[in-house]
C-alpha atoms as a PDB file:
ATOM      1  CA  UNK A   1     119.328  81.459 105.614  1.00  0.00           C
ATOM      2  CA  UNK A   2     122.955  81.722 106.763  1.00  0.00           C
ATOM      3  CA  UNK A   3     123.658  84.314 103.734  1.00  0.00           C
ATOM      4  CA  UNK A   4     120.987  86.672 104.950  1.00  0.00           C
ATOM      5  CA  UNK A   5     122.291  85.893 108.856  1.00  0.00           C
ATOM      6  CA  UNK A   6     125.774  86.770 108.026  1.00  0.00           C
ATOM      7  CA  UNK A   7     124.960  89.871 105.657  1.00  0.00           C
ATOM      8  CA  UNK A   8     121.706  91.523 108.143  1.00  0.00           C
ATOM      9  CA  UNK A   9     123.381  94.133 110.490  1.00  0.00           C
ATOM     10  CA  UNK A  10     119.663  95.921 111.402  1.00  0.00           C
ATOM     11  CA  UNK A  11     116.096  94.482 111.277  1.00  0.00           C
ATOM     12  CA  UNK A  12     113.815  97.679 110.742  1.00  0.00           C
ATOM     13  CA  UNK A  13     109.840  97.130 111.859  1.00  0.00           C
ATOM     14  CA  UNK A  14     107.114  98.871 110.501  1.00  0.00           C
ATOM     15  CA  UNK A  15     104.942  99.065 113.767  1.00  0.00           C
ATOM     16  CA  UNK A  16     100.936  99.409 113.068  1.00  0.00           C
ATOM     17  CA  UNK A  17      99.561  96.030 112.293  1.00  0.00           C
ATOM     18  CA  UNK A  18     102.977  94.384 111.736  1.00  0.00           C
ATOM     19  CA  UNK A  19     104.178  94.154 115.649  1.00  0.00           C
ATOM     20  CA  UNK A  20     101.024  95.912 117.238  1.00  0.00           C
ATOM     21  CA  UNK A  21      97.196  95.026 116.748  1.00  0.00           C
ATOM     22  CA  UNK A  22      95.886  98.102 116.484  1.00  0.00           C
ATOM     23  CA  UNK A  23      92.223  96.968 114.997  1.00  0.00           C
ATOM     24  CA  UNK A  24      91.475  95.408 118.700  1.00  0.00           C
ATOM     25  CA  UNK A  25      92.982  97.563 120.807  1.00  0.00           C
ATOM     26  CA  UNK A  26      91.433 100.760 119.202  1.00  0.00           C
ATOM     27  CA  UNK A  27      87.743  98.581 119.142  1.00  0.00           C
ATOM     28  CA  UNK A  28      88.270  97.625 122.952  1.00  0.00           C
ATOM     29  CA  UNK A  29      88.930 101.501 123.963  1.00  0.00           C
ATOM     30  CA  UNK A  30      85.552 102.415 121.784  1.00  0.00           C
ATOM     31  CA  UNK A  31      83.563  99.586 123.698  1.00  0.00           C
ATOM     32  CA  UNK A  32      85.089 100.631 127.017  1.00  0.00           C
ATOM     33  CA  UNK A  33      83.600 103.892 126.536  1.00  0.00           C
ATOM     34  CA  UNK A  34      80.128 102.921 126.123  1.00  0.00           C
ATOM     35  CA  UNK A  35      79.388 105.732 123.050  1.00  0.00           C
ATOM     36  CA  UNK A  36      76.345 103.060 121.848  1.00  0.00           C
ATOM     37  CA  UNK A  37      78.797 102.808 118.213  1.00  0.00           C
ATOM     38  CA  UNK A  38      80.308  99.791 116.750  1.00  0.00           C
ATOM     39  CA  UNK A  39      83.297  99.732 117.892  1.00  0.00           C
ATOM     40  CA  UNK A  40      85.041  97.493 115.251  1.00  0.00           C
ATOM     41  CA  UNK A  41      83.582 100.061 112.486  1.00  0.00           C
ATOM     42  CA  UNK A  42      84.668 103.097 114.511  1.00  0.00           C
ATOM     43  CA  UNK A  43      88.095 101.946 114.537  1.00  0.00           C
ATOM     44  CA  UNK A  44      88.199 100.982 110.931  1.00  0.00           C
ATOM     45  CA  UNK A  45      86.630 104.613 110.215  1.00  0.00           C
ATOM     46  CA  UNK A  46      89.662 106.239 111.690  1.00  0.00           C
ATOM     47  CA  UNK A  47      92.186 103.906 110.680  1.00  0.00           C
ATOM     48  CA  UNK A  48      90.665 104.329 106.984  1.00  0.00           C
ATOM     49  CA  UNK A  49      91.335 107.938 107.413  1.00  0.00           C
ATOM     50  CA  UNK A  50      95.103 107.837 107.923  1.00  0.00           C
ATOM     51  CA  UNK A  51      96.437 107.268 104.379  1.00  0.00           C
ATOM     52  CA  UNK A  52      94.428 110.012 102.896  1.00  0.00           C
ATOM     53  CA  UNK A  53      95.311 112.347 105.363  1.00  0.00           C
ATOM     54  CA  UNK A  54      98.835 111.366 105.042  1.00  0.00           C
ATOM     55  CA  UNK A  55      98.537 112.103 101.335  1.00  0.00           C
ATOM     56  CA  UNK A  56      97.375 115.741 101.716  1.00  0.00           C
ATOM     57  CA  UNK A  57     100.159 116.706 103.853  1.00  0.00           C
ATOM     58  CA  UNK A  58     102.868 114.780 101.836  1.00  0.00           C
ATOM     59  CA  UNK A  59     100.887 116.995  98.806  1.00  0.00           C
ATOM     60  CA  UNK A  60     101.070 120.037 100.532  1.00  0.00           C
ATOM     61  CA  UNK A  61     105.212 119.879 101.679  1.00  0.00           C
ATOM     62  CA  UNK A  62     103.704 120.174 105.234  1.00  0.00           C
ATOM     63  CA  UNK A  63     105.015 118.150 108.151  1.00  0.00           C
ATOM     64  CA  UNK A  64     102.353 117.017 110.471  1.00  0.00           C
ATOM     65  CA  UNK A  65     103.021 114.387 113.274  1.00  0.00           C
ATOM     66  CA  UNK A  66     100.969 111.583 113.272  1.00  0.00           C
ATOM     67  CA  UNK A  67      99.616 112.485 116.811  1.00  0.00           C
ATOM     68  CA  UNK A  68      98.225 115.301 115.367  1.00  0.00           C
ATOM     69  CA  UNK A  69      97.004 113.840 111.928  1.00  0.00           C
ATOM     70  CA  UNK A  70      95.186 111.080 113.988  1.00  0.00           C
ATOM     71  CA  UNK A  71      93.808 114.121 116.078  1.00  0.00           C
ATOM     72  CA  UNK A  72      92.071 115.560 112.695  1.00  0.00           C
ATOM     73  CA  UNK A  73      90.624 112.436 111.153  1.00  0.00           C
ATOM     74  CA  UNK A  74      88.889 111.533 114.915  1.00  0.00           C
ATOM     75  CA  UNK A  75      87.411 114.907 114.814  1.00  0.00           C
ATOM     76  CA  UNK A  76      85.304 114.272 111.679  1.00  0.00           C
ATOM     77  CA  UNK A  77      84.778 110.529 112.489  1.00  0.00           C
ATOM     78  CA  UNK A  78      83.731 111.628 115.941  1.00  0.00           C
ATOM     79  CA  UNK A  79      81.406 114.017 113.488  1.00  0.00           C
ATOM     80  CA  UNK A  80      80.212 111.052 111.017  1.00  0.00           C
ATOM     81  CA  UNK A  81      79.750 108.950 114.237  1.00  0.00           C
ATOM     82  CA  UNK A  82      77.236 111.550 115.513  1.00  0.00           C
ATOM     83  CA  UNK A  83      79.646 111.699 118.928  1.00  0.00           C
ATOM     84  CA  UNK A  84      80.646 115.931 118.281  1.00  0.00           C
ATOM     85  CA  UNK A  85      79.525 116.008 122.067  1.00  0.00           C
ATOM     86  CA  UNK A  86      82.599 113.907 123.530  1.00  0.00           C
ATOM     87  CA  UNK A  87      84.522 117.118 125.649  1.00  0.00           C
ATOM     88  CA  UNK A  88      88.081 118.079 124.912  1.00  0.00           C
ATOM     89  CA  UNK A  89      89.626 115.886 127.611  1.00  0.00           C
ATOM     90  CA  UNK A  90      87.734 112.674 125.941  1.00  0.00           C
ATOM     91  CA  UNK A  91      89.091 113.870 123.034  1.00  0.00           C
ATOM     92  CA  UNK A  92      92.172 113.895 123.610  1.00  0.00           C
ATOM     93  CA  UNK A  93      92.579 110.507 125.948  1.00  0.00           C
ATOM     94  CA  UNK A  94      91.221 108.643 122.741  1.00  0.00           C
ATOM     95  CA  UNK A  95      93.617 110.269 120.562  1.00  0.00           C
ATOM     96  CA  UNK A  96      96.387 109.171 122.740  1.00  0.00           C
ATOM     97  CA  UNK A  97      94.745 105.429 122.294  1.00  0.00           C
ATOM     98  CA  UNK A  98      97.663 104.881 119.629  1.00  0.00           C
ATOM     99  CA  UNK A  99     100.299 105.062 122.619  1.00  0.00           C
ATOM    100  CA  UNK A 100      98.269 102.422 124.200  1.00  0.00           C
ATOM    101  CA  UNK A 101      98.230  99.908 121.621  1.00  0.00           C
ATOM    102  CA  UNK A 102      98.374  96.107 122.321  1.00  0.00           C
ATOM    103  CA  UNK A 103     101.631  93.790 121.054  1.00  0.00           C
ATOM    104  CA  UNK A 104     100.463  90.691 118.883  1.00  0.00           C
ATOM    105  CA  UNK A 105     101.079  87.477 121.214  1.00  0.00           C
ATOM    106  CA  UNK A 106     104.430  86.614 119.277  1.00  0.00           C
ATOM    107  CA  UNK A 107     106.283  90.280 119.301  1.00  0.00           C
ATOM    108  CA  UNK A 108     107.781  90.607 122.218  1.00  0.00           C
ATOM    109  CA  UNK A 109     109.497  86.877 122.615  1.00  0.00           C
ATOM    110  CA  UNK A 110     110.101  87.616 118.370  1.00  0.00           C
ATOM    111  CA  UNK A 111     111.636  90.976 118.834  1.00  0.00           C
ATOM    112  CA  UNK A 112     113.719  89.253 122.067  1.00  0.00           C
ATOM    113  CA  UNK A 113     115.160  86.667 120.062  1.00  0.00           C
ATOM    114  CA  UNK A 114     116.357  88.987 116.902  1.00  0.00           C
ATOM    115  CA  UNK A 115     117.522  91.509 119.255  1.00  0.00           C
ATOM    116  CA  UNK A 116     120.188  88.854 120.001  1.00  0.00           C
ATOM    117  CA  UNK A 117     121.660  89.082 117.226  1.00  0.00           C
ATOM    118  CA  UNK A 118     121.358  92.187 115.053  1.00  0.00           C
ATOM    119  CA  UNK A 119     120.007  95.636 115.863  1.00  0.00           C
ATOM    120  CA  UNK A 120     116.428  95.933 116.011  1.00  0.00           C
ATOM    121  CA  UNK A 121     114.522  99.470 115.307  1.00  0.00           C
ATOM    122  CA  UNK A 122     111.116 100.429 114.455  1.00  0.00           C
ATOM    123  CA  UNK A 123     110.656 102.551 111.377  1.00  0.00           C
ATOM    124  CA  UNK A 124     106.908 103.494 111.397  1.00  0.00           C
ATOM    125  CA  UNK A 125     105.077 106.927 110.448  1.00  0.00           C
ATOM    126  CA  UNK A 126     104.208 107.326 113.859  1.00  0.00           C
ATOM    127  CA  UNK A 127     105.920 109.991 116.002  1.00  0.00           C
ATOM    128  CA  UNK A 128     108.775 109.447 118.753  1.00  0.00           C
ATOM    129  CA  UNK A 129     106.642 110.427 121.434  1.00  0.00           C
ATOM    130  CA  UNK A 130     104.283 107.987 120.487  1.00  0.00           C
ATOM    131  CA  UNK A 131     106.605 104.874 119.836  1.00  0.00           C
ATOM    132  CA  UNK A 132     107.836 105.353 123.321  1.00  0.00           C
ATOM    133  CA  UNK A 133     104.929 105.222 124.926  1.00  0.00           C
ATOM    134  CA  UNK A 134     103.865 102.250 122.948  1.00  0.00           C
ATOM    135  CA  UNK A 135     106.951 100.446 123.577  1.00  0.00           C
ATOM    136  CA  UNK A 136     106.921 101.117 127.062  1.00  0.00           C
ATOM    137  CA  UNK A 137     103.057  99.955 127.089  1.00  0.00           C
ATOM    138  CA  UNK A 138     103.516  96.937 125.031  1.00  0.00           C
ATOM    139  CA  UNK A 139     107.076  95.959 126.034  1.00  0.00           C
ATOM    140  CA  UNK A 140     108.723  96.032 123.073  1.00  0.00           C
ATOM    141  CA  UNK A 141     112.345  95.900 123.331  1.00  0.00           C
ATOM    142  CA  UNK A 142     113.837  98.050 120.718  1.00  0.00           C
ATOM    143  CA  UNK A 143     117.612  99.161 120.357  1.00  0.00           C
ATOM    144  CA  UNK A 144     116.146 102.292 119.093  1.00  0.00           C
ATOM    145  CA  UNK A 145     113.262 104.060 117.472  1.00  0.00           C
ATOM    146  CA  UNK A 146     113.409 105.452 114.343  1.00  0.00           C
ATOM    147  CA  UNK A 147     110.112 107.384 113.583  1.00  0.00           C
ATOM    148  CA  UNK A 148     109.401 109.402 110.053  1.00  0.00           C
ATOM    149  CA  UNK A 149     109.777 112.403 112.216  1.00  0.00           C
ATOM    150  CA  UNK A 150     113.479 111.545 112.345  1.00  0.00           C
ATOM    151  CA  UNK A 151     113.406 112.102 108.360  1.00  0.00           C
ATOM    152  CA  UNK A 152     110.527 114.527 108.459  1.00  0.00           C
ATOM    153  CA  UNK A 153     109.074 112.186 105.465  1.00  0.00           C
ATOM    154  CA  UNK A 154     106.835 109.570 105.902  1.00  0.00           C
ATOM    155  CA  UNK A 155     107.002 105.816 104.351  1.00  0.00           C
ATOM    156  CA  UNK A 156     107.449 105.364 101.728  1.00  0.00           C
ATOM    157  CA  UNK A 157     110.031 108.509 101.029  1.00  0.00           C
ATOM    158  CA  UNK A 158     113.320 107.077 100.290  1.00  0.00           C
ATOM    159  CA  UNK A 159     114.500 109.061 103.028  1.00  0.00           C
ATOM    160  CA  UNK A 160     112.692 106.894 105.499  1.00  0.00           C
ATOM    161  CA  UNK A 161     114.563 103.706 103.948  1.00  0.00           C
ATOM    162  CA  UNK A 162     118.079 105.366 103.359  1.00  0.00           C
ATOM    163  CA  UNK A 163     117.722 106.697 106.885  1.00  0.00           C
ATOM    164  CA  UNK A 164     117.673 103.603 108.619  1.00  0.00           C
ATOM    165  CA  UNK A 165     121.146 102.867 106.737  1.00  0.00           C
ATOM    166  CA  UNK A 166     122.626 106.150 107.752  1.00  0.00           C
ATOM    167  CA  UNK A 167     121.607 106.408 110.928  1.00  0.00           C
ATOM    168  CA  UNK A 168     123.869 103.057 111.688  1.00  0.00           C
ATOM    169  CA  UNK A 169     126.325 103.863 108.764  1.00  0.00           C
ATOM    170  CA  UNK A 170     126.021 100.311 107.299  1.00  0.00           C
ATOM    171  CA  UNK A 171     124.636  99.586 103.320  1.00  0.00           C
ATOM    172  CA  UNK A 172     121.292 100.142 102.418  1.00  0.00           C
ATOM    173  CA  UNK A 173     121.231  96.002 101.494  1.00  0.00           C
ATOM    174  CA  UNK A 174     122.819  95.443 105.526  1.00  0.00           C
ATOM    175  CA  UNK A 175     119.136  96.452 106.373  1.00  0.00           C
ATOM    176  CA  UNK A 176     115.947  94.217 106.212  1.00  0.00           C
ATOM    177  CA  UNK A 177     113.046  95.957 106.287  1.00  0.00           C
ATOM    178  CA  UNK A 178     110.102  93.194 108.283  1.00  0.00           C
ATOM    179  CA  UNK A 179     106.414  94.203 107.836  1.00  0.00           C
ATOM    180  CA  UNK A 180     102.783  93.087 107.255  1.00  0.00           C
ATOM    181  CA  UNK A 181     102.457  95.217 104.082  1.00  0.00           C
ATOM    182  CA  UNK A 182     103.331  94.538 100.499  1.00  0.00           C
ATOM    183  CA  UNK A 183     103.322  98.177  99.545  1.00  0.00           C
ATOM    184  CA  UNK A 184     105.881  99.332 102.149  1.00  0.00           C
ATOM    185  CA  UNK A 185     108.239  96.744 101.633  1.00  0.00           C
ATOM    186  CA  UNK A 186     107.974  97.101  97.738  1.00  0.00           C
ATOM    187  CA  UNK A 187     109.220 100.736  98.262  1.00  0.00           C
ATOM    188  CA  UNK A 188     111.886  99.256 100.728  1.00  0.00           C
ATOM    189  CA  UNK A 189     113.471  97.310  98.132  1.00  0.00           C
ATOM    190  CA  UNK A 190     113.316  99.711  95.259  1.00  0.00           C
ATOM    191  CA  UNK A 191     116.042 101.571  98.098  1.00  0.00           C
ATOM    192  CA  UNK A 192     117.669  98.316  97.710  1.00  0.00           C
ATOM    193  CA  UNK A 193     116.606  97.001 101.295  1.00  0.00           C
ATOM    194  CA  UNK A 194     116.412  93.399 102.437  1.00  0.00           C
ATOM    195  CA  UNK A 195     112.429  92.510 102.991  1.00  0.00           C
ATOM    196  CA  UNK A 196     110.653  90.129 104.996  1.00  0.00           C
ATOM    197  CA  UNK A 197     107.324  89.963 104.489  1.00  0.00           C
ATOM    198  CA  UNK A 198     105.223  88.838 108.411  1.00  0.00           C
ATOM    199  CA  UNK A 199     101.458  87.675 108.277  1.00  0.00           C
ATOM    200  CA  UNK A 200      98.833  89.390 110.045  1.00  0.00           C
ATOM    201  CA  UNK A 201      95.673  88.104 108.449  1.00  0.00           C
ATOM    202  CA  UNK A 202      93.554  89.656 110.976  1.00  0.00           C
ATOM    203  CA  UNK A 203      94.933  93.309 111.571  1.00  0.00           C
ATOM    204  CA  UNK A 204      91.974  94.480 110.136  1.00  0.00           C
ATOM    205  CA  UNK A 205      89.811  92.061 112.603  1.00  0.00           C
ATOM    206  CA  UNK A 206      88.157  89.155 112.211  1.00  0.00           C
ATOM    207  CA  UNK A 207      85.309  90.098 110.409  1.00  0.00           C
ATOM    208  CA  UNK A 208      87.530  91.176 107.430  1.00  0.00           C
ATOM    209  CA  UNK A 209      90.549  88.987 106.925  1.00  0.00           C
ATOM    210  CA  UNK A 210      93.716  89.844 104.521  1.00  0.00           C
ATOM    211  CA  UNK A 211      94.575  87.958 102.209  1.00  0.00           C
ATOM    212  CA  UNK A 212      98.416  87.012 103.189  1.00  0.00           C
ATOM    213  CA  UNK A 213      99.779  84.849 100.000  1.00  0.00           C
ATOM    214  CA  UNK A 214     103.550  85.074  99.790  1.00  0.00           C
ATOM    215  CA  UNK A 215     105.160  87.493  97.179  1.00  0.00           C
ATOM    216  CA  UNK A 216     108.124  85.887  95.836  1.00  0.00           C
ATOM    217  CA  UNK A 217     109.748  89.741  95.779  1.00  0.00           C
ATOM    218  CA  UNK A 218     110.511  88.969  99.666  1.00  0.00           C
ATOM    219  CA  UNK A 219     112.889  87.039 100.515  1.00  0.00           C
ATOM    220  CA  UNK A 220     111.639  85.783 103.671  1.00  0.00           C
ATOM    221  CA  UNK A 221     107.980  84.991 104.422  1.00  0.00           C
ATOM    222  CA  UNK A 222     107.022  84.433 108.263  1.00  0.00           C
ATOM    223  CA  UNK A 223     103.621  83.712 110.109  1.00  0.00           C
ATOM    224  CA  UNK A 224     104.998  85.655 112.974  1.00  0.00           C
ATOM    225  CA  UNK A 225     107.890  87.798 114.119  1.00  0.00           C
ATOM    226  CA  UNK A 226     108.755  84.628 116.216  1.00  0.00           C
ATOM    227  CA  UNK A 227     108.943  82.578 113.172  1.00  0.00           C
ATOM    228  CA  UNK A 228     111.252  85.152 111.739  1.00  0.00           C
ATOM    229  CA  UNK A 229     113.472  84.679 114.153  1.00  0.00           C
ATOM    230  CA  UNK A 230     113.951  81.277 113.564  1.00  0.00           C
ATOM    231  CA  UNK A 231     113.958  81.665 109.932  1.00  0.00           C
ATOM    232  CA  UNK A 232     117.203  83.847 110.717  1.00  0.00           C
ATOM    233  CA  UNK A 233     118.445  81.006 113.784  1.00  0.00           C
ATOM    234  CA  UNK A 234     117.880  83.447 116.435  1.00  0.00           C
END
């Protein structure tokens, strides 16, 4: 991989699923709370309302953080859940469960090793406010975090992409572009991106498995963020 080595200035992360597990962390805050729900379908509830959501205020030319879009979609799964009597304060300690999120086992030493050598960033649709809390929960050793609120898009604008580029001034194909999901690194490369695709066959839990078969579109396929590291001789 010395071609990609030598050519690779910044490694940009999408965050939610790809470096974080945020299907058990979100289900262990529901069952620490006791509300007599499911917690593995509670979390999939709200997680399942992020992409629509995200849709209506791409739709509308609104800009909503995701702090606050996560806020709306637990209101009406609090609603669906039968759990409208949770106070404000609950409220809003859940909502901030996304700052708490857990690291998978390999991110940290991963991140560590590729931070040796090139620049390492998150670019995920969730706010600055809540990628620093999440890094500073989670340990995650960023060089610098790069949130859609920095572009006031979210993935996948090509603004998010080209944004990681300008923000170091180096070529859009200087960037790689490492995450768990085939549709954001798809729109990475059509902003001609480097991709590496990492597998997380159980961000969803493990009572509903991905299916993680290589796309040949990526030019680098790891089982972890520590395997991409070695992949790139960090």
């Amino acid at each position: 991989m010395s071609d990609i080595t030598a050519k690779i200035k910044v490694i940009a992360f999408d965050v939610f699923g790809t470096v974080v597990d945020w299907h058990g962390s979100v289900s262990r805050e529901i069952a620490s709370m006791d509300l007599g729900v499911d917690p593995d379908e509670f979390a999939l509830a709200w997680r399942a309302g992020y992409k629509p959501a995200m849709r209506e205020v791409m739709d509308k030319g609104e800009w909503v953080i995701l702090d606050a879009l996560h806020r709306r979609i637990l209101d009406k799964v609090l609603d669906d859940f039968k759990l409208d009597s949770l106070s404000e304060a609950e409220r809003q300690h859940l909502n901030r469960v996304w700052h708490r999120l857990d690291p998978w086992p390999d991110s940290v030493e991963g991140l560590g090793r590729l931070k040796s050598k090139f620049i390492i960033c998150s670019l995920s649709n969730g706010n600055i406010g809540l990628l620093t809390e999440m890094a500073k929960h989670a340990g995650l050793p960023w060089d610098c975090i790069l949130s859609a609120e920095n572009f006031n898009k979210y993935k996948p604008h090509p603004d998010t992409y080209h944004g990681v580029a300008r923000t170091f001034a180096v070529e859009p194909g200087q960037v790689m572009l490492a995450a768990a999901h085939h549709s954001d690194l798809e729109a990475a490369r059509s902003c001609g991106l480097e991709t590496a695709y990492i597998e997380r066959p159980f961000e969803y839990g493990r009572k509903e498995p991905k299916n993680v078969a290589p796309w040949s579109a990526n030019r680098l396929h790891a089982t972890s963020i520590v395997q991409l590291a070695e992949l790139l001789d960090c």
